[in-house]
PDB file of N, CA and C in Angstrom:
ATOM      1  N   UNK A   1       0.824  -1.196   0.000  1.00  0.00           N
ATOM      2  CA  UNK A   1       0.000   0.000   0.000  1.00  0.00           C
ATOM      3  C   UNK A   1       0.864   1.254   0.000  1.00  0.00           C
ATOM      4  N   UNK A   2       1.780   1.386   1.006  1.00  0.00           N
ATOM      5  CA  UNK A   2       2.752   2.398   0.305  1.00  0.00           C
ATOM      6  C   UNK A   2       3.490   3.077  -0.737  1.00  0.00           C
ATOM      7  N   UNK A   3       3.504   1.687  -1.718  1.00  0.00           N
ATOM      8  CA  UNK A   3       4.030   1.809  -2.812  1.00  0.00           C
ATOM      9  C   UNK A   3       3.157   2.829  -4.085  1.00  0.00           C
ATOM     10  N   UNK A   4       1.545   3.027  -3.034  1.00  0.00           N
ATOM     11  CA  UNK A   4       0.595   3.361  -4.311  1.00  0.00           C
ATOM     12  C   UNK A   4       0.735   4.529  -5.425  1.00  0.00           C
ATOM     13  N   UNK A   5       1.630   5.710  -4.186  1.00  0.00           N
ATOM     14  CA  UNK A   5       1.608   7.055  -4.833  1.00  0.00           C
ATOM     15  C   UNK A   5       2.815   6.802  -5.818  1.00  0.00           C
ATOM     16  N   UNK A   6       3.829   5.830  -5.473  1.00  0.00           N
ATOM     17  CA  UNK A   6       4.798   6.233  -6.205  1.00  0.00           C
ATOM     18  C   UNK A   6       4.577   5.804  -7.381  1.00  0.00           C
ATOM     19  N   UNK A   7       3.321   4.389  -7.131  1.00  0.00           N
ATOM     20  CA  UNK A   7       3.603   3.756  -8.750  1.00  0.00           C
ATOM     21  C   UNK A   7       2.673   4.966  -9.010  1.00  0.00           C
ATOM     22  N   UNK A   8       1.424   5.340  -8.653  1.00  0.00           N
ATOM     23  CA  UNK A   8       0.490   6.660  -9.556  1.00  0.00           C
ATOM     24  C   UNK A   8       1.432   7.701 -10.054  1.00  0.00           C
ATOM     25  N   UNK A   9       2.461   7.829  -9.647  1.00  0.00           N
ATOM     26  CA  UNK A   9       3.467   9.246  -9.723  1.00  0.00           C
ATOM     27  C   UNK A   9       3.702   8.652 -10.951  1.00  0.00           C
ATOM     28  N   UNK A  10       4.713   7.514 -11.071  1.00  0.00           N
ATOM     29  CA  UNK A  10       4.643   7.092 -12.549  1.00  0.00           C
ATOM     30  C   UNK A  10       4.581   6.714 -13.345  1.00  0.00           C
ATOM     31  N   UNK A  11       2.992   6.824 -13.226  1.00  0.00           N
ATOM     32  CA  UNK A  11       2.228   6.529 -14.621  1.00  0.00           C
ATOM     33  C   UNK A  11       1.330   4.828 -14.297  1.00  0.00           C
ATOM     34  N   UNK A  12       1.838   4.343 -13.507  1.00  0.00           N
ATOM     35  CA  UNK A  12       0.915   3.052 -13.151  1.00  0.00           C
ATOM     36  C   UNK A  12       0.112   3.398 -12.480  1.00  0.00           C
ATOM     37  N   UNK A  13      -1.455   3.074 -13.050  1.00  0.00           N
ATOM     38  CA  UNK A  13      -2.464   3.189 -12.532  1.00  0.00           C
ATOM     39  C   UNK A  13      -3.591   2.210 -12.146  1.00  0.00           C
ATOM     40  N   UNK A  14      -2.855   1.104 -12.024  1.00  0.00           N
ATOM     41  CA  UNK A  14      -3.816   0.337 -11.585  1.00  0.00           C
ATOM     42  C   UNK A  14      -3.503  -0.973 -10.932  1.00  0.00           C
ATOM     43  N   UNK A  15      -4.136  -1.962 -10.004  1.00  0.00           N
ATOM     44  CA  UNK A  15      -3.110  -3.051  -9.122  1.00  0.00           C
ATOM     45  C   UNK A  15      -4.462  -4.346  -9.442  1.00  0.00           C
ATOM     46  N   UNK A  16      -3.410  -5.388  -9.876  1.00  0.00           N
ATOM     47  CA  UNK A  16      -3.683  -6.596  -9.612  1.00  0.00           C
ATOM     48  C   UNK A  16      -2.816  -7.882  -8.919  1.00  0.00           C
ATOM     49  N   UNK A  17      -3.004  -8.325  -7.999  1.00  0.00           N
ATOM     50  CA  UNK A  17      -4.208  -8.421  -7.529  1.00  0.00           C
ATOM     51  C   UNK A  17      -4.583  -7.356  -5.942  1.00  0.00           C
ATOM     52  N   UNK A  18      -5.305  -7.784  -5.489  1.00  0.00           N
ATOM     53  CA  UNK A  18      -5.736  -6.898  -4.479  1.00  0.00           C
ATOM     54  C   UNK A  18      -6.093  -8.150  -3.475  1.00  0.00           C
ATOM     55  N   UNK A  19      -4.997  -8.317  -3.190  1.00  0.00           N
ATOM     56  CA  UNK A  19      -5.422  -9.564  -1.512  1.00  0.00           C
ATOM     57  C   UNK A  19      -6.009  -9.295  -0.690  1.00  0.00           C
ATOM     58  N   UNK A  20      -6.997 -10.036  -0.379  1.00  0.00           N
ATOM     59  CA  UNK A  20      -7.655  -9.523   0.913  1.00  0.00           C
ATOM     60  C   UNK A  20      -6.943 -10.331   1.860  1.00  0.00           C
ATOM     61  N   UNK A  21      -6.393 -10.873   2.197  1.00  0.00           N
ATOM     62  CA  UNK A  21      -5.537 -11.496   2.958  1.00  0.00           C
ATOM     63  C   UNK A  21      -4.386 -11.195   3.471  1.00  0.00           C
ATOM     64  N   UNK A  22      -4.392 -10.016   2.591  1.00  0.00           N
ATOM     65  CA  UNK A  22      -2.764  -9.249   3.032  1.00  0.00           C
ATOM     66  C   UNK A  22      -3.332  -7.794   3.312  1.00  0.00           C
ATOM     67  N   UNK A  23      -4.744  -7.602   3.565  1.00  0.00           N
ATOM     68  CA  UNK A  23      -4.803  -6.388   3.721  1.00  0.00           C
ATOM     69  C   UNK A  23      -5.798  -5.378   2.982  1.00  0.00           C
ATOM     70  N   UNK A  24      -5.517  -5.745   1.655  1.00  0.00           N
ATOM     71  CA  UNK A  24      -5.822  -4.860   0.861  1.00  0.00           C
ATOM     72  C   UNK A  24      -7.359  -4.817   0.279  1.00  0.00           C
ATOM     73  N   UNK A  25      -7.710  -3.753   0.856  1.00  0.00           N
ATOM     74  CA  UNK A  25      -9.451  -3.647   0.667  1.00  0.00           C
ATOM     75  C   UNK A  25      -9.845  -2.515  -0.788  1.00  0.00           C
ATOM     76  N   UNK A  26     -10.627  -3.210  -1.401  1.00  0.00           N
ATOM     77  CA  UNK A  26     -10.643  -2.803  -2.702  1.00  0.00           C
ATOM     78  C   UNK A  26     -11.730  -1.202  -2.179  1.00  0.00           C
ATOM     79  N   UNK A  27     -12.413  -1.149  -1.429  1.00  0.00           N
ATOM     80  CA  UNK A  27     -13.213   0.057  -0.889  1.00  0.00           C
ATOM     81  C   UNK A  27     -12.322   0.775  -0.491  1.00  0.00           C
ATOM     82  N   UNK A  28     -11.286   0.416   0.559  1.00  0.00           N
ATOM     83  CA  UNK A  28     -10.757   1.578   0.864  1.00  0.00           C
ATOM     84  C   UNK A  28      -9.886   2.040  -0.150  1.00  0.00           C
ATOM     85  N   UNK A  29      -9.067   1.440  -0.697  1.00  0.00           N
ATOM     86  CA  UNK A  29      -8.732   1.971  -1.644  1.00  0.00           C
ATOM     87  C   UNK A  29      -9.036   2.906  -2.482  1.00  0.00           C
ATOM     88  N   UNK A  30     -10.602   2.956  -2.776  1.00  0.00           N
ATOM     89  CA  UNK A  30     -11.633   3.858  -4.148  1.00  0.00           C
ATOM     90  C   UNK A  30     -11.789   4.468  -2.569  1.00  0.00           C
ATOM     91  N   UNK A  31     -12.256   4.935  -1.866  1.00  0.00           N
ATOM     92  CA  UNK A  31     -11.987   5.762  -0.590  1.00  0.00           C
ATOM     93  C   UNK A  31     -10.578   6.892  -1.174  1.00  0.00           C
ATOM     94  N   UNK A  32      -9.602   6.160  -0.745  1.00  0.00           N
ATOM     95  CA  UNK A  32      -8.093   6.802  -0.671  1.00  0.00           C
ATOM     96  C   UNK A  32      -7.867   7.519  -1.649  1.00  0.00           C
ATOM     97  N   UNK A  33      -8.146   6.563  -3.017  1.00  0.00           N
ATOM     98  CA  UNK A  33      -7.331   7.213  -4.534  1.00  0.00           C
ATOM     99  C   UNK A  33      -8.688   7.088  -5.088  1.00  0.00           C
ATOM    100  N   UNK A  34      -9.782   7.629  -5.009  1.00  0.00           N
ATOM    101  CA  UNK A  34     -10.473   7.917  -6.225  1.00  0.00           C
ATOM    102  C   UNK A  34     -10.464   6.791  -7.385  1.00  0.00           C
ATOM    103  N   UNK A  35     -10.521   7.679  -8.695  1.00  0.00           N
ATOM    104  CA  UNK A  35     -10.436   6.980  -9.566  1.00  0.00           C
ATOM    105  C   UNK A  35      -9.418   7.087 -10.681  1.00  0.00           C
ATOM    106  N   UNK A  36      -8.298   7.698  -9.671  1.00  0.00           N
ATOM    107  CA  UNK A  36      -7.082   7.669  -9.930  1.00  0.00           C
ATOM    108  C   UNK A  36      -6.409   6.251  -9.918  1.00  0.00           C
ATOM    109  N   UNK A  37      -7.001   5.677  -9.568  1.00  0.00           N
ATOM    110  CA  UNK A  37      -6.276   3.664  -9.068  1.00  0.00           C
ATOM    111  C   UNK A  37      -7.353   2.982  -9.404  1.00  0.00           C
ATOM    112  N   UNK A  38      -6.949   2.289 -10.502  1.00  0.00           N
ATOM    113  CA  UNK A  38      -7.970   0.981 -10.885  1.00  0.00           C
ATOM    114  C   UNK A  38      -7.502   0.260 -10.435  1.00  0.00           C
ATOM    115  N   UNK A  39      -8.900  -0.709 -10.098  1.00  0.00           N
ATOM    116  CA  UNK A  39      -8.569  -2.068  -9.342  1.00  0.00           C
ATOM    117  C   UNK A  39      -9.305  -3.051  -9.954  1.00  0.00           C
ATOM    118  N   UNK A  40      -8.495  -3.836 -10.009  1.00  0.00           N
ATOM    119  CA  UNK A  40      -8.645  -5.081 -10.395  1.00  0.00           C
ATOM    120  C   UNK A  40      -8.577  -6.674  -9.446  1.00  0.00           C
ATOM    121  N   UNK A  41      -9.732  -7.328  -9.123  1.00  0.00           N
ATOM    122  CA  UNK A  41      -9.566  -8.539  -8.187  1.00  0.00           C
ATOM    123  C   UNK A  41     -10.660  -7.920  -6.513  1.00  0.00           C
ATOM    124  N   UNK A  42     -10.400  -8.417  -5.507  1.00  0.00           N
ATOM    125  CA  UNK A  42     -10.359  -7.614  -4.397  1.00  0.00           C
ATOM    126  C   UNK A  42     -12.104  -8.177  -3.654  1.00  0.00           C
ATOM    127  N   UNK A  43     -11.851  -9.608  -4.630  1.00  0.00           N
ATOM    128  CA  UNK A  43     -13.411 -10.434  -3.725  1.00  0.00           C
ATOM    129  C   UNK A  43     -12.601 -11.493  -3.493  1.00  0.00           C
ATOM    130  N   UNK A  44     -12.626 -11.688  -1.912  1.00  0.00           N
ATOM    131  CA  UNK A  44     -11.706 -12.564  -1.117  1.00  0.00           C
ATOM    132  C   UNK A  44     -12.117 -13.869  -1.300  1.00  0.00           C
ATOM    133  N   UNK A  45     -11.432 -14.567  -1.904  1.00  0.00           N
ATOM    134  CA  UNK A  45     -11.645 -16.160  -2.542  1.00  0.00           C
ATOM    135  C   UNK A  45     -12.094 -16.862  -1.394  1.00  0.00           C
ATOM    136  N   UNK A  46     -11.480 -16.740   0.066  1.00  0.00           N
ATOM    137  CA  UNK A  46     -11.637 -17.080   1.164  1.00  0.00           C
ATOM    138  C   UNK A  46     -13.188 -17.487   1.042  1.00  0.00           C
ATOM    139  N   UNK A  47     -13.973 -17.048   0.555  1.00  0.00           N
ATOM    140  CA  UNK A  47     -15.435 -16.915   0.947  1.00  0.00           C
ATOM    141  C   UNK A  47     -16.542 -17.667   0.434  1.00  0.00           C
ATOM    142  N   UNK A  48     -15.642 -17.953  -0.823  1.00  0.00           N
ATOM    143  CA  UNK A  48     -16.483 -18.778  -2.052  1.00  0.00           C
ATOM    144  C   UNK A  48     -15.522 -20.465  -1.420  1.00  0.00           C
ATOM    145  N   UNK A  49     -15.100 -20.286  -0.290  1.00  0.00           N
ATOM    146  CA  UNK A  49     -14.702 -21.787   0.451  1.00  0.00           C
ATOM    147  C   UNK A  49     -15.743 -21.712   1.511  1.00  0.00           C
ATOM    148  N   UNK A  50     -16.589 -21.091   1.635  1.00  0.00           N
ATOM    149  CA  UNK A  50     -17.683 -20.886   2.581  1.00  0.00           C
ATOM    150  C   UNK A  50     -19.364 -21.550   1.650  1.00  0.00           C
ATOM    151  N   UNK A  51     -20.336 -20.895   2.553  1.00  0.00           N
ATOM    152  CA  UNK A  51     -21.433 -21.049   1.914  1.00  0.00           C
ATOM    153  C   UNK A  51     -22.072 -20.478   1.047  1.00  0.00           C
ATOM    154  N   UNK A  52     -22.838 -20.640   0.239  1.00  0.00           N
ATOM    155  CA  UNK A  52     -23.682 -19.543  -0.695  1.00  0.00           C
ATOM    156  C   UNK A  52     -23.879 -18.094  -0.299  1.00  0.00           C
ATOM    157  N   UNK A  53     -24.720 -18.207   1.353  1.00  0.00           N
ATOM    158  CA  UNK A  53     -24.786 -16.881   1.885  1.00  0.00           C
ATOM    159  C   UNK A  53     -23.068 -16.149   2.341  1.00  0.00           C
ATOM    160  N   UNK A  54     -22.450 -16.470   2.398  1.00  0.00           N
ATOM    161  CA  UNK A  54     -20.901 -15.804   2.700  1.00  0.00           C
ATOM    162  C   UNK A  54     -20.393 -15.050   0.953  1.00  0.00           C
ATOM    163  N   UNK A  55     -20.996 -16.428   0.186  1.00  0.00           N
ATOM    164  CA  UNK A  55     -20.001 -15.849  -1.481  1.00  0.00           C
ATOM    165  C   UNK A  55     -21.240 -14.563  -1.556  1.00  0.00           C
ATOM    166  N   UNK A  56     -22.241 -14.740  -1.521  1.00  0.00           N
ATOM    167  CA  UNK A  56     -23.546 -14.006  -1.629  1.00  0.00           C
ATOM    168  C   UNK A  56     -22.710 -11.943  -0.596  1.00  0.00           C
ATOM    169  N   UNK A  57     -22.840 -11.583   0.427  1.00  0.00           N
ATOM    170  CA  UNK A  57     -22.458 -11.304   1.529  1.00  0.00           C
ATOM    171  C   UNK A  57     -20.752 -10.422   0.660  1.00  0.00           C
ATOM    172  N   UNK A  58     -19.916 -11.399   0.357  1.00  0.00           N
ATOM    173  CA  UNK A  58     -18.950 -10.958  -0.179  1.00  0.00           C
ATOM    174  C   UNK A  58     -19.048 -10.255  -1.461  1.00  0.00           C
ATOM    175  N   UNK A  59     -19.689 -10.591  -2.267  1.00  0.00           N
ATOM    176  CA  UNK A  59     -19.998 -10.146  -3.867  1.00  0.00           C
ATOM    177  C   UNK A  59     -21.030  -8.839  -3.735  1.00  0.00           C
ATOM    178  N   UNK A  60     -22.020  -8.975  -2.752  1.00  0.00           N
ATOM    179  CA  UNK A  60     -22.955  -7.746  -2.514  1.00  0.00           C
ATOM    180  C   UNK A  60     -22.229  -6.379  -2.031  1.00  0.00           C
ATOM    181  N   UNK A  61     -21.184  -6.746  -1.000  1.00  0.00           N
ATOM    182  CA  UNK A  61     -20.265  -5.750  -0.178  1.00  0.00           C
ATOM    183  C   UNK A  61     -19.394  -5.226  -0.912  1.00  0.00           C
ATOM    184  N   UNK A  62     -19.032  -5.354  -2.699  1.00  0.00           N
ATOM    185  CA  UNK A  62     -18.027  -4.705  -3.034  1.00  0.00           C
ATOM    186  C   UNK A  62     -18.223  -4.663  -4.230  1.00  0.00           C
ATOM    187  N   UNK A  63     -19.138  -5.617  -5.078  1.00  0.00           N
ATOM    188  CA  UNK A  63     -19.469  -5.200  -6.218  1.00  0.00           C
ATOM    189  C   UNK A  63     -20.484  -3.966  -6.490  1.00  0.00           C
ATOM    190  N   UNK A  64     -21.634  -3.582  -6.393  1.00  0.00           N
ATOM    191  CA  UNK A  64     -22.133  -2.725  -6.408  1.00  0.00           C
ATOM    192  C   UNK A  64     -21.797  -1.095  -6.430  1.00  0.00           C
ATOM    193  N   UNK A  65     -20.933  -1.038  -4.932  1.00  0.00           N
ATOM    194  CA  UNK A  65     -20.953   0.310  -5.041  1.00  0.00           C
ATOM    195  C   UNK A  65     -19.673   0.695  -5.893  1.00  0.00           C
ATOM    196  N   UNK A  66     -18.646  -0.450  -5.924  1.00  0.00           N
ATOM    197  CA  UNK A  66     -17.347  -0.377  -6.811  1.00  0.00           C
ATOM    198  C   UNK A  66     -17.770  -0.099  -8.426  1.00  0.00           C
ATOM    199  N   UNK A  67     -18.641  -0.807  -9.013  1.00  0.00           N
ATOM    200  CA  UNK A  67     -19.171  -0.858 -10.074  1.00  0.00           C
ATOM    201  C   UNK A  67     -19.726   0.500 -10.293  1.00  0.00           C
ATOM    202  N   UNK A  68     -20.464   0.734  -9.370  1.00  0.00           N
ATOM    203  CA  UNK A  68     -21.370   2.214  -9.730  1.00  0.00           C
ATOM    204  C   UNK A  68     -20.329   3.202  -9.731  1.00  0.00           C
ATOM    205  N   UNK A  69     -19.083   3.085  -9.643  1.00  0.00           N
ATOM    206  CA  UNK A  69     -18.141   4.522  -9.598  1.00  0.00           C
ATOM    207  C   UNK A  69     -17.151   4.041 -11.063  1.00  0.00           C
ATOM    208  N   UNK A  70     -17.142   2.898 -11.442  1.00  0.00           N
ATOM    209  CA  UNK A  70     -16.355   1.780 -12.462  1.00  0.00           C
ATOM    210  C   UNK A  70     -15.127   1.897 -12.094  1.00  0.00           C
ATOM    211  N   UNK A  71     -14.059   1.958 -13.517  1.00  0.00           N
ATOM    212  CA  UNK A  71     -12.432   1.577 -12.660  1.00  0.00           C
ATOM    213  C   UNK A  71     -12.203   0.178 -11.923  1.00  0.00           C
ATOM    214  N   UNK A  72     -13.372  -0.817 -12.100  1.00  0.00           N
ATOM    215  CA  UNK A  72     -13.079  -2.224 -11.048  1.00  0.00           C
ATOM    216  C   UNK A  72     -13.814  -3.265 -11.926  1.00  0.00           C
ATOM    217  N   UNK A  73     -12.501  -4.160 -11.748  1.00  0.00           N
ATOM    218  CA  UNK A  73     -12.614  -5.691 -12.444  1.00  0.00           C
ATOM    219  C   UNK A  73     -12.930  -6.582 -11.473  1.00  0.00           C
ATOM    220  N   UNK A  74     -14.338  -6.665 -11.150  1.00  0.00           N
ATOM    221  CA  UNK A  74     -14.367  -7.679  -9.976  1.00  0.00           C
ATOM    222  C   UNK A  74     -14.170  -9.354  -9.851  1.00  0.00           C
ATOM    223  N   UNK A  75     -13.378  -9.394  -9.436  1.00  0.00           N
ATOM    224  CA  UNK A  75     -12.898 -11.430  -9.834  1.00  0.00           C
ATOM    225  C   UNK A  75     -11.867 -11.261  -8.355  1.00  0.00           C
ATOM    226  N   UNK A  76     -11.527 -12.676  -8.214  1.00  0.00           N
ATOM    227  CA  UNK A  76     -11.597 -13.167  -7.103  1.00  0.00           C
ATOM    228  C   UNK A  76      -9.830 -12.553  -6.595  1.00  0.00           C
ATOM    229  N   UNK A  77      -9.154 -12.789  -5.736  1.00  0.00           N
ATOM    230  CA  UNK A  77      -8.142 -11.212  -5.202  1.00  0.00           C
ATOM    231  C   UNK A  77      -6.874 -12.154  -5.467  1.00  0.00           C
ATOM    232  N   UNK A  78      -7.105 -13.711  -6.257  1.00  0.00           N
ATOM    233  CA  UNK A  78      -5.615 -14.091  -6.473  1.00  0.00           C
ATOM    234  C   UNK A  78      -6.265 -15.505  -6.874  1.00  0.00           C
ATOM    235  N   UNK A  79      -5.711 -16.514  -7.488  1.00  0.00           N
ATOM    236  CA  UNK A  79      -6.528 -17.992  -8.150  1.00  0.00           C
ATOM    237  C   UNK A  79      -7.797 -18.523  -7.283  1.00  0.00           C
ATOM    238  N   UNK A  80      -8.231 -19.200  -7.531  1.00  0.00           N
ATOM    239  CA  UNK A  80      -9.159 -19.839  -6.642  1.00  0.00           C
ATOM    240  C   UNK A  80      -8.211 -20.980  -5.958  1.00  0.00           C
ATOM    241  N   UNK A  81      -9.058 -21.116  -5.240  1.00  0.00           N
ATOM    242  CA  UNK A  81      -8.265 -22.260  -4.106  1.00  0.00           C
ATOM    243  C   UNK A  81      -8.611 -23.831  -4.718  1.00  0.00           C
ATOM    244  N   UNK A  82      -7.354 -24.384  -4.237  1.00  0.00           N
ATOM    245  CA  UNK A  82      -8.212 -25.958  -4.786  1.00  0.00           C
ATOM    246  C   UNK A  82      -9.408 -26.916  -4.206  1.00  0.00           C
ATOM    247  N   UNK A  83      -9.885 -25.889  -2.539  1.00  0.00           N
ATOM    248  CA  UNK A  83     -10.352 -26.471  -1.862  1.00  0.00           C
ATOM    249  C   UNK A  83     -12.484 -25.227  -1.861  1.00  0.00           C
ATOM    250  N   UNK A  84     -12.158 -24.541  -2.757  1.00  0.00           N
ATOM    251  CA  UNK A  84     -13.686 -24.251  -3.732  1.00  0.00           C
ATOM    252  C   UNK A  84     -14.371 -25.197  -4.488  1.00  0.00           C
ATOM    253  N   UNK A  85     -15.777 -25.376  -3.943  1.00  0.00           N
ATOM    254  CA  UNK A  85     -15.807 -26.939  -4.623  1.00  0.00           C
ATOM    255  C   UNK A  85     -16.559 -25.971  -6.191  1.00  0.00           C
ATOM    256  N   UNK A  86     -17.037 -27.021  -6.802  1.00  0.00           N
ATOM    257  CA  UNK A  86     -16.898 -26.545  -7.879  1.00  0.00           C
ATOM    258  C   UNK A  86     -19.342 -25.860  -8.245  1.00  0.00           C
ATOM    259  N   UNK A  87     -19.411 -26.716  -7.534  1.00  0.00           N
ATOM    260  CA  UNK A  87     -20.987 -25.790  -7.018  1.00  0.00           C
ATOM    261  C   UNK A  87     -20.792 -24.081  -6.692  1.00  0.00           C
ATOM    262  N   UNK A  88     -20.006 -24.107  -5.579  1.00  0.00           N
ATOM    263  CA  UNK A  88     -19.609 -22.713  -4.877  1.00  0.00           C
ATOM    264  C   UNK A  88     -19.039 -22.075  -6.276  1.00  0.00           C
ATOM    265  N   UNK A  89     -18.225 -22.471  -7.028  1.00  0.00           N
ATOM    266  CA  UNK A  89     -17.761 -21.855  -7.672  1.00  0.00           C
ATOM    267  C   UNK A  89     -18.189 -21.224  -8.712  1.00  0.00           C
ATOM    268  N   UNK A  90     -19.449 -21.993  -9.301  1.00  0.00           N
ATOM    269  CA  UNK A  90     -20.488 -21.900 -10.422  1.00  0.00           C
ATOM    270  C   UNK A  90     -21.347 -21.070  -9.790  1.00  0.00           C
ATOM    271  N   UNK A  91     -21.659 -21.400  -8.347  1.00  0.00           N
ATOM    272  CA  UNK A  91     -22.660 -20.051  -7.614  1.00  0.00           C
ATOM    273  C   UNK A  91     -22.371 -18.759  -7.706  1.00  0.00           C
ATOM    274  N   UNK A  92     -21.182 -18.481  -7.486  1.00  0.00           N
ATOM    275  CA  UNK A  92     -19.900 -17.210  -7.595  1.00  0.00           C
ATOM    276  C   UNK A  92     -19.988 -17.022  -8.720  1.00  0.00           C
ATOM    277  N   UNK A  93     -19.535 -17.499  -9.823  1.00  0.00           N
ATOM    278  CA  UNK A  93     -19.977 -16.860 -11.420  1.00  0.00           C
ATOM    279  C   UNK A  93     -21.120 -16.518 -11.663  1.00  0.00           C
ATOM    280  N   UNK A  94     -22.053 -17.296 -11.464  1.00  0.00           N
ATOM    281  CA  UNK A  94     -23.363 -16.893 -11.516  1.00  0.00           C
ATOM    282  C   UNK A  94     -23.732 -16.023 -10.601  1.00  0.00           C
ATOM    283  N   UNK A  95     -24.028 -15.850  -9.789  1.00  0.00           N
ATOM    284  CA  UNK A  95     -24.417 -14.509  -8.753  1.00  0.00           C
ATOM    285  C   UNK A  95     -23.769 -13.388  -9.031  1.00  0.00           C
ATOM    286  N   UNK A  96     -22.620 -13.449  -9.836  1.00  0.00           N
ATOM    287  CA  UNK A  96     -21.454 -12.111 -10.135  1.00  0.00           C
ATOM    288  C   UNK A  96     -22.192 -11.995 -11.455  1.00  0.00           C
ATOM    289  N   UNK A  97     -22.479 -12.103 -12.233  1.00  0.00           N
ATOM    290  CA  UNK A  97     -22.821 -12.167 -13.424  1.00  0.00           C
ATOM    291  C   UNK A  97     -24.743 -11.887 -13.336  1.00  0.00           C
ATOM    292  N   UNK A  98     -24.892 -12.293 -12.449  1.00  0.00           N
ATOM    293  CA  UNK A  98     -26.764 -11.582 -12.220  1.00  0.00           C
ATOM    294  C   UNK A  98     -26.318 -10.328 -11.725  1.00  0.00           C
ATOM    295  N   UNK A  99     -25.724  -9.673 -10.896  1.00  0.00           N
ATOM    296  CA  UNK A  99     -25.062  -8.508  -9.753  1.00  0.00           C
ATOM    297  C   UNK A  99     -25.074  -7.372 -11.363  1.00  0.00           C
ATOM    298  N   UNK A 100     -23.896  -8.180 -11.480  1.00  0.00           N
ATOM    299  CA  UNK A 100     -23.302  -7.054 -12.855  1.00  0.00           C
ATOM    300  C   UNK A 100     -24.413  -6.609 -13.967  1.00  0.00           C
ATOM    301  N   UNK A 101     -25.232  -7.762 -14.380  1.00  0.00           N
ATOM    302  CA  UNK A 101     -26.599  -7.280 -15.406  1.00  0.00           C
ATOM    303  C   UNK A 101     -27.860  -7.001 -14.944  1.00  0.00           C
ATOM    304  N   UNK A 102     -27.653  -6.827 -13.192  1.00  0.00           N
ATOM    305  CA  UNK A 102     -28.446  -5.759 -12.807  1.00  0.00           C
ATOM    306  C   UNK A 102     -29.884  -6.921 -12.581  1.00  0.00           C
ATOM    307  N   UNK A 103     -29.720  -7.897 -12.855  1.00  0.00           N
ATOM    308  CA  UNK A 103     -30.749  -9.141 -12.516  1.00  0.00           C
ATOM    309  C   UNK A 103     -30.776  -9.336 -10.788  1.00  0.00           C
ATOM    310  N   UNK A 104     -29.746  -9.202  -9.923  1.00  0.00           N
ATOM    311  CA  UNK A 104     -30.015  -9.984  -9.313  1.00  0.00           C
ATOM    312  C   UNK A 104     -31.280  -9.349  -7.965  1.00  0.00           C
ATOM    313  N   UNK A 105     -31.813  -9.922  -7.938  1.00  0.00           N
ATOM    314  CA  UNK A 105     -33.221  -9.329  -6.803  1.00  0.00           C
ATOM    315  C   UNK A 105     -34.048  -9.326  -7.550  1.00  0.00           C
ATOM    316  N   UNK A 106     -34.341  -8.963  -8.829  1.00  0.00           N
ATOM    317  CA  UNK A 106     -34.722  -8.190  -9.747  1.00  0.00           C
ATOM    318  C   UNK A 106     -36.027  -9.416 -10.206  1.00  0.00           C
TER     319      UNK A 106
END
């Protein structure tokens, strides 16, 4: 995170990935730097090793309002784990993909 101004100073504007595990919160970030810093990643994979309502919970908390300002590639903050079964994982595409075309509730 320190490193942010210097890479914006020159000329890099944007970070992948965005660990949530090490810290790095894709909100605060669009907080800090505007839309001076694109982000890319920054939905904690951690979660989609959880239940529907957790991947659900995670994807609601950062896609939306990230999206509504843009500058953000929302996908998961570094590979998927080998231990995402592959239901969870299809839930997570799919629920990200209703979110984004504005389907989901809807």
């Amino acid at each position: 995170r320190v490193l942010i101004p210097m890479l914006l100073e020159s000329g890099i504007n944007g970070i992948l990935p965005l660990e949530c595990a090490a810290g790095q919160d894709p909100l605060a970030l669009r907080q800090e730097y505007g839309h001076d810093l694109l982000l890319w990643g920054g939905i904690d994979k951690r979660a989609l090793t959880q239940d529907r309502r957790a991947i659900e919970q995670e994807l609601l908390a950062k896609i939306p309002p990230l999206m509504e300002d843009g500058g953000f590639i929302p996908t998961v903050d570094h590979a998927v784990p080998p231990d995402v079964s592959y239901e969870n994982f299809v839930y997570y595409m799919e629920l990200k993909l209703a979110i984004l075309e504005g389907r989901y509730g809807a």
